[in-house]
Structure formats: C-alpha cells, structure tokens
PDB file of N, CA and C in Angstrom:
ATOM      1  N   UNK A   1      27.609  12.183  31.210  1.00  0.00           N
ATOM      2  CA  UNK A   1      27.115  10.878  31.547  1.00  0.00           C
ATOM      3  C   UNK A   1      27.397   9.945  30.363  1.00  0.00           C
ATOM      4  N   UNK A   2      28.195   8.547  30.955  1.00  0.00           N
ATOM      5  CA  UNK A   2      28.505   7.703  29.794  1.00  0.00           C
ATOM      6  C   UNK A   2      27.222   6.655  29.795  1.00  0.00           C
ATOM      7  N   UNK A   3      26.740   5.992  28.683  1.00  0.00           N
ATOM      8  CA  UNK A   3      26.040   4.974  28.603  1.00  0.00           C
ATOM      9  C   UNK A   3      27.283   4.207  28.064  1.00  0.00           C
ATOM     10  N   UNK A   4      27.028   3.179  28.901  1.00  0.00           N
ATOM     11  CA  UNK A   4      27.604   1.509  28.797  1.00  0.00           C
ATOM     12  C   UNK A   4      27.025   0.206  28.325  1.00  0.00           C
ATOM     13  N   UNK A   5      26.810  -0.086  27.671  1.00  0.00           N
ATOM     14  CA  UNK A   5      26.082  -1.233  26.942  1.00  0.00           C
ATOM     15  C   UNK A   5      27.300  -2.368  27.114  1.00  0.00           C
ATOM     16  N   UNK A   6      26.549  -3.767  27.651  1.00  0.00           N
ATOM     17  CA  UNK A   6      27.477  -4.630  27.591  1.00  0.00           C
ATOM     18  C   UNK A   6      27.716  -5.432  26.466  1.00  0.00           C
ATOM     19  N   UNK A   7      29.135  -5.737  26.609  1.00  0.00           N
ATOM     20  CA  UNK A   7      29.833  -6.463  25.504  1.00  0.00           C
ATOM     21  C   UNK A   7      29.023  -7.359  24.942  1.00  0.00           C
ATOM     22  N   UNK A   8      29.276  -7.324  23.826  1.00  0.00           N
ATOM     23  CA  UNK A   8      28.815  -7.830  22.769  1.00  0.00           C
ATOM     24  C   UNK A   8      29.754  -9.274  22.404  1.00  0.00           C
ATOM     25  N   UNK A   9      29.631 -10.220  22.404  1.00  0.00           N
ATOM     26  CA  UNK A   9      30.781 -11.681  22.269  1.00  0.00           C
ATOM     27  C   UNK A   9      29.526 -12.434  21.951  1.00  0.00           C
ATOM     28  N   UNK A  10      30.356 -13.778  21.027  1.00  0.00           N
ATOM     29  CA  UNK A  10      29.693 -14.853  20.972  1.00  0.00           C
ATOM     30  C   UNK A  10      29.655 -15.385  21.940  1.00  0.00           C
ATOM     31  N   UNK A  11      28.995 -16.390  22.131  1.00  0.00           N
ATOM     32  CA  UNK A  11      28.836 -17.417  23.526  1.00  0.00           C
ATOM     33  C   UNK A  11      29.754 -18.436  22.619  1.00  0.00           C
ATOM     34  N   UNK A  12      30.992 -19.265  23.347  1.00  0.00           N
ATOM     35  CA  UNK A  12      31.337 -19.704  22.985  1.00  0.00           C
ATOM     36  C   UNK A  12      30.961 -21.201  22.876  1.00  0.00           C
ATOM     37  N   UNK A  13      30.324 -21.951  24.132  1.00  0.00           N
ATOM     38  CA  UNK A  13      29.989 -22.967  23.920  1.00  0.00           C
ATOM     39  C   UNK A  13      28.685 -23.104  23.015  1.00  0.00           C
ATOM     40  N   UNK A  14      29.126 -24.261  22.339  1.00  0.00           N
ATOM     41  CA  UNK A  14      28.481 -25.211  21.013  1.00  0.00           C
ATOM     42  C   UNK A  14      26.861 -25.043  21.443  1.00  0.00           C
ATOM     43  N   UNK A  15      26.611 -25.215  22.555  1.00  0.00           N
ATOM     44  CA  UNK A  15      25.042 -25.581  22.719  1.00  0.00           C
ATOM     45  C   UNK A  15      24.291 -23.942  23.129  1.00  0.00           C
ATOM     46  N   UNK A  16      24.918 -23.443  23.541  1.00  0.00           N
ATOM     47  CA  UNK A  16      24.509 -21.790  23.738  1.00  0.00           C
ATOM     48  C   UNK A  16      24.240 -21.619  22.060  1.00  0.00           C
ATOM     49  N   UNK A  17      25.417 -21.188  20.858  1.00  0.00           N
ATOM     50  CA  UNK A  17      25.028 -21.174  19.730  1.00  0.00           C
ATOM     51  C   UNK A  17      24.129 -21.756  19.355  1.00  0.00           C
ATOM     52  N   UNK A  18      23.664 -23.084  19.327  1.00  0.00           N
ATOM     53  CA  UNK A  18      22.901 -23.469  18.601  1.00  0.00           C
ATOM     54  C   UNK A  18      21.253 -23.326  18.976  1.00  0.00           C
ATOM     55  N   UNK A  19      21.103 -22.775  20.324  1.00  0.00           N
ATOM     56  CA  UNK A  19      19.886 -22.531  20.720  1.00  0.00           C
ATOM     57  C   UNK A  19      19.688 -20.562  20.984  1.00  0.00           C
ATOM     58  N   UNK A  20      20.829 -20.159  20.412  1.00  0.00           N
ATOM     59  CA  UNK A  20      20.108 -18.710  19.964  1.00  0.00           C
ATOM     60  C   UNK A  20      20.365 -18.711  19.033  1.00  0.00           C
ATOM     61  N   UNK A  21      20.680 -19.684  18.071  1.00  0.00           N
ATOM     62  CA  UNK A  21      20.228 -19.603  16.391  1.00  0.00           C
ATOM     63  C   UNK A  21      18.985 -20.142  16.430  1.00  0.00           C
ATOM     64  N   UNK A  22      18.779 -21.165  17.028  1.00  0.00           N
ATOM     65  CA  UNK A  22      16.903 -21.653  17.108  1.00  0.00           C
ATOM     66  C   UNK A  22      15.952 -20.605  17.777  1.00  0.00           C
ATOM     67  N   UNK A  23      16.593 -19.740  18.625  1.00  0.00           N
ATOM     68  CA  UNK A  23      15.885 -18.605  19.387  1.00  0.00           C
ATOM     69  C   UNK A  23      15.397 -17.332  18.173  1.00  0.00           C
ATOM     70  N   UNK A  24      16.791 -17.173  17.666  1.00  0.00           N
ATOM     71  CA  UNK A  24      16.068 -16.708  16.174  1.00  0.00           C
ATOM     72  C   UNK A  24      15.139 -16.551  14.799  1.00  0.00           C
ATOM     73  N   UNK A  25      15.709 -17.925  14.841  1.00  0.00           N
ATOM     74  CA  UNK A  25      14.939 -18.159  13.956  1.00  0.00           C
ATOM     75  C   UNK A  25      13.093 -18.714  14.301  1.00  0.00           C
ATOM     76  N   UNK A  26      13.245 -18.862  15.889  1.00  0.00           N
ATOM     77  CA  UNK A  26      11.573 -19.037  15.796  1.00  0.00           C
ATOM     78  C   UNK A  26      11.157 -17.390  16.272  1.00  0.00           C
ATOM     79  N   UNK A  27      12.068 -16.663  16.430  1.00  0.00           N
ATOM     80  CA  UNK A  27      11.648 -15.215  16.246  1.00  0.00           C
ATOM     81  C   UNK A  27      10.880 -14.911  14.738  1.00  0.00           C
ATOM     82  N   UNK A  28      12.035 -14.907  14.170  1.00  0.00           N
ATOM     83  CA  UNK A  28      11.784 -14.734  12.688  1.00  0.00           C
ATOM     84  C   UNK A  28      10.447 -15.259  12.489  1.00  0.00           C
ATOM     85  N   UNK A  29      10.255 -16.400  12.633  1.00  0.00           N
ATOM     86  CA  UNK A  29       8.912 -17.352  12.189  1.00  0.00           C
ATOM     87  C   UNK A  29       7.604 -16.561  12.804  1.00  0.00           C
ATOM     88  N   UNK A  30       8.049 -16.092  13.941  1.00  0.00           N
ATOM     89  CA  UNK A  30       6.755 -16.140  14.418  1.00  0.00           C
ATOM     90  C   UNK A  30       6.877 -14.443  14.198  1.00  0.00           C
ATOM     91  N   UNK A  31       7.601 -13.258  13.819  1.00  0.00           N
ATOM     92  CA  UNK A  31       7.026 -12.382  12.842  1.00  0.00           C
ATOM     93  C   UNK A  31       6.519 -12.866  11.814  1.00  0.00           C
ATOM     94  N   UNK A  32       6.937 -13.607  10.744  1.00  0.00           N
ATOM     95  CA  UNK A  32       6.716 -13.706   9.587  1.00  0.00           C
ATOM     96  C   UNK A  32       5.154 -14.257   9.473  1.00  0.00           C
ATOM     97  N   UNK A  33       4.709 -15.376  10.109  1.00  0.00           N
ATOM     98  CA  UNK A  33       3.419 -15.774  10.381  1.00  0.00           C
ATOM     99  C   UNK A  33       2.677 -14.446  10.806  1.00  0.00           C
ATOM    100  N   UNK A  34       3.019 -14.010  11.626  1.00  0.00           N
ATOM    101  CA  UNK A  34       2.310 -12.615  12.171  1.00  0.00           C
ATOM    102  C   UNK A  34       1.916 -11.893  11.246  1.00  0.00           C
ATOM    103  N   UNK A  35       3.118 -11.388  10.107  1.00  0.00           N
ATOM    104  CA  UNK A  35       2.873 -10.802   8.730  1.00  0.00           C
ATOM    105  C   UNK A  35       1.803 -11.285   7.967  1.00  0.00           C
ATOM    106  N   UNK A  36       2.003 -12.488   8.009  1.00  0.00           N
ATOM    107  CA  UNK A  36       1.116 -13.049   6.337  1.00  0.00           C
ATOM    108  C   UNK A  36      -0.395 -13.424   6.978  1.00  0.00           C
ATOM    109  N   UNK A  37      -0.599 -13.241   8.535  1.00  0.00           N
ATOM    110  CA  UNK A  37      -2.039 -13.331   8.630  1.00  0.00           C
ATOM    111  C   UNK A  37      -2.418 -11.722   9.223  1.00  0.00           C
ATOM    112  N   UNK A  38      -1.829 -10.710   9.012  1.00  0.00           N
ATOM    113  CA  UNK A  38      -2.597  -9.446   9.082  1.00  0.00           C
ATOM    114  C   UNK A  38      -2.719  -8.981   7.653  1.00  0.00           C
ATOM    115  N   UNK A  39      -1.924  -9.499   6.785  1.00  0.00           N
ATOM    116  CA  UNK A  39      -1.840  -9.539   5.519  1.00  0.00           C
ATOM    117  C   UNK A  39      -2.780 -10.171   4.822  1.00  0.00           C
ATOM    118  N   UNK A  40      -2.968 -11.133   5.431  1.00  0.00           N
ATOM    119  CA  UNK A  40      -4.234 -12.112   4.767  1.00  0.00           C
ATOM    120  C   UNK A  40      -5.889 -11.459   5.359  1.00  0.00           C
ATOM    121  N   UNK A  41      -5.675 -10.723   6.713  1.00  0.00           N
ATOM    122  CA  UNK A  41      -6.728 -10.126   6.923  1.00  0.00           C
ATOM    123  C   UNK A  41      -7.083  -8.859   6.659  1.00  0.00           C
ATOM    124  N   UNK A  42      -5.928  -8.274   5.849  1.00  0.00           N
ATOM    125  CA  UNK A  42      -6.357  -7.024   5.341  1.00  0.00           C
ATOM    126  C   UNK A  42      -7.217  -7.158   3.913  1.00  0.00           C
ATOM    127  N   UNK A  43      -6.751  -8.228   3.210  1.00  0.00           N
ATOM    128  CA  UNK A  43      -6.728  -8.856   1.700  1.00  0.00           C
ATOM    129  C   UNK A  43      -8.372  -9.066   1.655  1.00  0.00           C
ATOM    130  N   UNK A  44      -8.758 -10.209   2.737  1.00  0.00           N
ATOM    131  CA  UNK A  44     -10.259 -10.119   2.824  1.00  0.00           C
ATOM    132  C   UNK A  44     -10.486  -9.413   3.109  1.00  0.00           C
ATOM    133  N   UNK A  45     -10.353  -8.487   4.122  1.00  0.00           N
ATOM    134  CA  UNK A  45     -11.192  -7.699   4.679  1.00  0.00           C
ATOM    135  C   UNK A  45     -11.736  -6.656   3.245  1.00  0.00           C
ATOM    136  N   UNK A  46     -10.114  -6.369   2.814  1.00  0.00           N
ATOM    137  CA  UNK A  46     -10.328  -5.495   1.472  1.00  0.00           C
ATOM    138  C   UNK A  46     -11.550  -6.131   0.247  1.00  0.00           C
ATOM    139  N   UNK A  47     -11.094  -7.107   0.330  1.00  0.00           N
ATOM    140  CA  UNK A  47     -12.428  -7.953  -0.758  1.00  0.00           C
ATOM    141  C   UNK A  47     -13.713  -7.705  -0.693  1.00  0.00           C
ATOM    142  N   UNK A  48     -14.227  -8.078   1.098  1.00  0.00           N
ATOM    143  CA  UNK A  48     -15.199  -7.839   1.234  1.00  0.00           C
ATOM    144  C   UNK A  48     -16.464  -6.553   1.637  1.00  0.00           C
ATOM    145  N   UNK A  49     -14.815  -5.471   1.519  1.00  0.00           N
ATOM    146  CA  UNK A  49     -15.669  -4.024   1.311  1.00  0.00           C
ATOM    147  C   UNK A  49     -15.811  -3.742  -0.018  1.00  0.00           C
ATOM    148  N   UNK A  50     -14.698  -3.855  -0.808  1.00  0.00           N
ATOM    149  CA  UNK A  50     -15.191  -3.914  -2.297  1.00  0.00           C
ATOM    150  C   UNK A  50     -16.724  -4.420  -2.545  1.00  0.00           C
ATOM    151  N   UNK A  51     -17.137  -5.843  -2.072  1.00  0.00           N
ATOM    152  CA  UNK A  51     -18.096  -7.019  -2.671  1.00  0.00           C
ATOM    153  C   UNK A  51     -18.965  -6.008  -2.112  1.00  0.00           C
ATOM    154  N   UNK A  52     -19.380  -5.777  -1.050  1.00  0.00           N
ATOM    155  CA  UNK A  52     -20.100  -4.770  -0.330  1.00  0.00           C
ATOM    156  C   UNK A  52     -20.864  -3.264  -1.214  1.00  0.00           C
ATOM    157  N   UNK A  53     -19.494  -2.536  -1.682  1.00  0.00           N
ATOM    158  CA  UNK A  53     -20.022  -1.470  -2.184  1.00  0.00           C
ATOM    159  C   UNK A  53     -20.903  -2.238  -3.709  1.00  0.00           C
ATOM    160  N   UNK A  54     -19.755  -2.671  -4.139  1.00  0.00           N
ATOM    161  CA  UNK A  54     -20.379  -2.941  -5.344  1.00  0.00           C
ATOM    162  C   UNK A  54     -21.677  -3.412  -5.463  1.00  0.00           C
ATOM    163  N   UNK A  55     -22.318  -4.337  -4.356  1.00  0.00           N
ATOM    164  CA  UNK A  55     -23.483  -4.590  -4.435  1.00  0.00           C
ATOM    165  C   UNK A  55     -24.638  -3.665  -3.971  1.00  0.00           C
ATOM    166  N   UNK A  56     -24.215  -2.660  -3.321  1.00  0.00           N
ATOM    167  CA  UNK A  56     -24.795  -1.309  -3.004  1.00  0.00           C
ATOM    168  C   UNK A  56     -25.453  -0.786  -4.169  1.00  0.00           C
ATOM    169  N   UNK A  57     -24.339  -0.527  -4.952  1.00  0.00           N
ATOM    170  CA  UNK A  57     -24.014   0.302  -6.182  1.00  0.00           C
ATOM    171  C   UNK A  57     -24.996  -0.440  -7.268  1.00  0.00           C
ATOM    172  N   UNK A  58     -24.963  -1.719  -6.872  1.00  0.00           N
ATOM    173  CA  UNK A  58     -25.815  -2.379  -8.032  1.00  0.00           C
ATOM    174  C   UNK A  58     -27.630  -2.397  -7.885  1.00  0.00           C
ATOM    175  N   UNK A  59     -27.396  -2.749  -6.039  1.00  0.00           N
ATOM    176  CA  UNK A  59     -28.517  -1.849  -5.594  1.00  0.00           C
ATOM    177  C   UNK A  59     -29.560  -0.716  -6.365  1.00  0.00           C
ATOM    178  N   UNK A  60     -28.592  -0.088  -6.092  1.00  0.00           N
ATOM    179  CA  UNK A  60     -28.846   1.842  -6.297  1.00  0.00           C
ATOM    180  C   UNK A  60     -29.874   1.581  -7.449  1.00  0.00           C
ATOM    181  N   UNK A  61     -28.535   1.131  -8.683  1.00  0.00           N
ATOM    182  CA  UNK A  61     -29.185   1.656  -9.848  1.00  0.00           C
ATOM    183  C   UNK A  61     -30.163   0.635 -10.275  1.00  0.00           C
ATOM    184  N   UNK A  62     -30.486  -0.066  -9.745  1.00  0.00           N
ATOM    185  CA  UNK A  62     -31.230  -0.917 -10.285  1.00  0.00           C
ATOM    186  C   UNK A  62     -33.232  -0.146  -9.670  1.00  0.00           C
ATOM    187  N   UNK A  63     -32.914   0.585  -8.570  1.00  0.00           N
ATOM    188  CA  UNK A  63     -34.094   0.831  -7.722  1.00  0.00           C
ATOM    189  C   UNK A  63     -34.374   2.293  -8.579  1.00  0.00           C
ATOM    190  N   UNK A  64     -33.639   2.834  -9.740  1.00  0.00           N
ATOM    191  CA  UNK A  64     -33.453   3.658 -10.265  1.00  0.00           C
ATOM    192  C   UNK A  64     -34.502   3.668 -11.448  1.00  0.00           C
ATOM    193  N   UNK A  65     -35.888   4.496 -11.617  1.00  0.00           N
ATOM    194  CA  UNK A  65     -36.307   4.255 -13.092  1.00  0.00           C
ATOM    195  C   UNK A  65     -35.422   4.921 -14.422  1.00  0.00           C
ATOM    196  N   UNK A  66     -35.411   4.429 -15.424  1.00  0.00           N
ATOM    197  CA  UNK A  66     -34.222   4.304 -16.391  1.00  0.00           C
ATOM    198  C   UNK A  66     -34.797   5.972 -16.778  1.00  0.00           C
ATOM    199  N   UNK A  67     -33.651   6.646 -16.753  1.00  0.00           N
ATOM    200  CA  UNK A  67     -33.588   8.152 -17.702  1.00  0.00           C
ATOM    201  C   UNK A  67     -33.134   8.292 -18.537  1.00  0.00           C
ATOM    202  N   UNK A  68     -33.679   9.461 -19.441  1.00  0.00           N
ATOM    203  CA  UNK A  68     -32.385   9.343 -20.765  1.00  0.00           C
ATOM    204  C   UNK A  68     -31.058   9.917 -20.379  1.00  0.00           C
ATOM    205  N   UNK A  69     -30.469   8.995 -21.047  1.00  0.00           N
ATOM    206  CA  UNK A  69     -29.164   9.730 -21.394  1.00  0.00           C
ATOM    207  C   UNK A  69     -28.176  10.598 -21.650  1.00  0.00           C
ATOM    208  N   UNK A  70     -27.581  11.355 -20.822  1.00  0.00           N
ATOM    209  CA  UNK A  70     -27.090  12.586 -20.800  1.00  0.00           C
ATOM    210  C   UNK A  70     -26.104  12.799 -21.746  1.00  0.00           C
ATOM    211  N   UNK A  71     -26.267  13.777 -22.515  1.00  0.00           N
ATOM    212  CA  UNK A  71     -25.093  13.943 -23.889  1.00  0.00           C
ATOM    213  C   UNK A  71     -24.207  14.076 -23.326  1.00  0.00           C
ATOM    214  N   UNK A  72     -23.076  13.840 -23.981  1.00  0.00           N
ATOM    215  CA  UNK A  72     -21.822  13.369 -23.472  1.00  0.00           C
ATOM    216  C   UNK A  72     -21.100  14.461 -24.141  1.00  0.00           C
ATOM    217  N   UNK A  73     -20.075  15.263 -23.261  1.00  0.00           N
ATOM    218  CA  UNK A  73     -19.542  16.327 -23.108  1.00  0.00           C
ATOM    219  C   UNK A  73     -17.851  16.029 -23.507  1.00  0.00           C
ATOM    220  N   UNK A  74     -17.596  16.314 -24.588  1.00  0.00           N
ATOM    221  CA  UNK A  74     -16.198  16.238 -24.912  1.00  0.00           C
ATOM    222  C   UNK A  74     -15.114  16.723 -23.907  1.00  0.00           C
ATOM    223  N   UNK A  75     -14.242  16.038 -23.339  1.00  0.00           N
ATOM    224  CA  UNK A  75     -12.999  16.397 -22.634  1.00  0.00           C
ATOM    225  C   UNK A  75     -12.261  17.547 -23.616  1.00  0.00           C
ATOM    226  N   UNK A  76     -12.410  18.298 -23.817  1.00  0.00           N
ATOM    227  CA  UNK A  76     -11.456  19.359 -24.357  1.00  0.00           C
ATOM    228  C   UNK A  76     -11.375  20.664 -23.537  1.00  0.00           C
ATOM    229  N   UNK A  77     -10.079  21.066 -23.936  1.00  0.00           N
ATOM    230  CA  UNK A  77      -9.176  21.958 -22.904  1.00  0.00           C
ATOM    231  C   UNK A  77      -9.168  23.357 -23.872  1.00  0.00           C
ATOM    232  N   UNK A  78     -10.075  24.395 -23.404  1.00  0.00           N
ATOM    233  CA  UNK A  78      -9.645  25.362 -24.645  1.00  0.00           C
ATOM    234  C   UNK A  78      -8.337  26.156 -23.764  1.00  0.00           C
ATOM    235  N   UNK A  79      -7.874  27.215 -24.923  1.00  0.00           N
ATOM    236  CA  UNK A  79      -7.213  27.603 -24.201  1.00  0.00           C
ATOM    237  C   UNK A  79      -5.880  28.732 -25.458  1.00  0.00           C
ATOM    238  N   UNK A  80      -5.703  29.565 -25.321  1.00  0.00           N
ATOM    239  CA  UNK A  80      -4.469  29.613 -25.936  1.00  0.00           C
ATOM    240  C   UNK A  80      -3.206  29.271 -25.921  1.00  0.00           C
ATOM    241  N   UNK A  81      -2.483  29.566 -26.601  1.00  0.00           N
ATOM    242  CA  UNK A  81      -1.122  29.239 -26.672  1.00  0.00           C
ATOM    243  C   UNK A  81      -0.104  30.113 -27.584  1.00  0.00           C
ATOM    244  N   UNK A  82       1.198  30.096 -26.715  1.00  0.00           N
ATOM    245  CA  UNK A  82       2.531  30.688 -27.252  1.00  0.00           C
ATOM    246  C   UNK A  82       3.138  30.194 -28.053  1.00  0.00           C
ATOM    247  N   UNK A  83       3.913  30.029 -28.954  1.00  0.00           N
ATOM    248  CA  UNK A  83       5.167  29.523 -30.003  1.00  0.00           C
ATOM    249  C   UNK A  83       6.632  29.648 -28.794  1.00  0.00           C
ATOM    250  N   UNK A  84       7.539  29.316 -28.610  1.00  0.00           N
ATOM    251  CA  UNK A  84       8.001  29.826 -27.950  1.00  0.00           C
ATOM    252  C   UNK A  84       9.294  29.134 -28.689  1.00  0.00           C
ATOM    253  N   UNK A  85      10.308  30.133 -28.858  1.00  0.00           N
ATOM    254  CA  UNK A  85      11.458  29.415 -30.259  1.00  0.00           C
ATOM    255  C   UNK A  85      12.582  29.414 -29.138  1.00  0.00           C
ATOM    256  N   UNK A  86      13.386  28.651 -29.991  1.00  0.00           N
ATOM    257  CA  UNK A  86      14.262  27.781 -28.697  1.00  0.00           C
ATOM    258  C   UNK A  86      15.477  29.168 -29.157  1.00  0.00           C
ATOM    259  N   UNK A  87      16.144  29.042 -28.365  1.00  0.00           N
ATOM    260  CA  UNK A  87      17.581  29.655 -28.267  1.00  0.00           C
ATOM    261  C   UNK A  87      16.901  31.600 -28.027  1.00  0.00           C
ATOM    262  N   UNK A  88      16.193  31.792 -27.777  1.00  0.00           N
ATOM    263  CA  UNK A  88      15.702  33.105 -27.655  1.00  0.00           C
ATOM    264  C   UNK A  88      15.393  33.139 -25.877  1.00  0.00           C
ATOM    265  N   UNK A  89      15.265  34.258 -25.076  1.00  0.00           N
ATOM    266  CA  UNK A  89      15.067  34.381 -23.847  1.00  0.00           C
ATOM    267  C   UNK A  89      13.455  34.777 -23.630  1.00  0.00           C
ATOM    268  N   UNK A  90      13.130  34.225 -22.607  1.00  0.00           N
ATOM    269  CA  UNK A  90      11.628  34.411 -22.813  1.00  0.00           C
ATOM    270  C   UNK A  90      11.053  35.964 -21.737  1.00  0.00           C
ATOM    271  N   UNK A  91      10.352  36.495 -22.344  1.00  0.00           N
ATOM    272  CA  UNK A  91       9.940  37.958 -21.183  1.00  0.00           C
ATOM    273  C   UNK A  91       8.704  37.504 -21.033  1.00  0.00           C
ATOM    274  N   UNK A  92       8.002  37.611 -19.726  1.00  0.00           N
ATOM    275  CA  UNK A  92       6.752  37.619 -19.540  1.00  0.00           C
ATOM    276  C   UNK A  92       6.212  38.451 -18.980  1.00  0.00           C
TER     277      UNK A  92
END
C-alpha cells in the first residue's frame, strides 16, 4: 500500500501568498501568546505556592516554644583509604 500525499507547490498567485504568509504568521502569534500566558501562569502560580509554604513555615515555628539548641554535628566522612601509585596495576 502506497501513501500519496499531495503536491506540495507554491500558490502562484500574489494574493494566495500573501494571505498564507498572514495565515502564518497569526498562527505563530497566537502560539506564542498561548506560550507566554501558561508561562505567566505557571510563574504565579509558582510564587504563590512558595508565599504559601513559607508562611506556613513561619507559622509553625513561631507557635513553637523556643528549645535549646541542638549541638551541631560536624559533616565528616570517616573512612579509610588506599595510596594507589600510578603506573602499577591495581588487584582487589
């Protein structure tokens, strides 16, 4: 089974061109508008879950009576380690 798609040609007359270049381009436009207001409603929307938690959060700790301070636990990684010299093959 062949699929046939029809030819593909410019339209030659002047006024055909110039109204599927305007057909285009209010394509174009009216994605592009489409873009920048789901874009613009993601942007707030994003803002105003941020503003949201954060005021949660500020909430929280504020309904919080003050505790002491938990000592603060150094990030360190123990651990051993190999030398491992260059130009030698390694066995493990």
């Amino acid at each position: 089974m062949r699929f046939v798609l029809p030819p593909m040609h410019r339209h030659r007359h002047p006024l055909a061109r110039v109204l599927s270049l305007i057909l285009g381009l209010a394509v174009i436009g009216v994605l592009l508008v489409f873009g920048l207001v789901v874009a613009g409603v993601l942007l707030v929307g994003g803002g105003i879950l941020l503003a949201l938690r954060q005021w949660k959060r500020g909430r929280v700790a504020a309904g919080r009576p003050a505790a002491q301070p938990a000592r603060h636990q150094p990030e360190v990684l123990e651990g051993d380690f190999v030398v491992i010299r260059q130009g030698r093959p390694v066995a493990h």
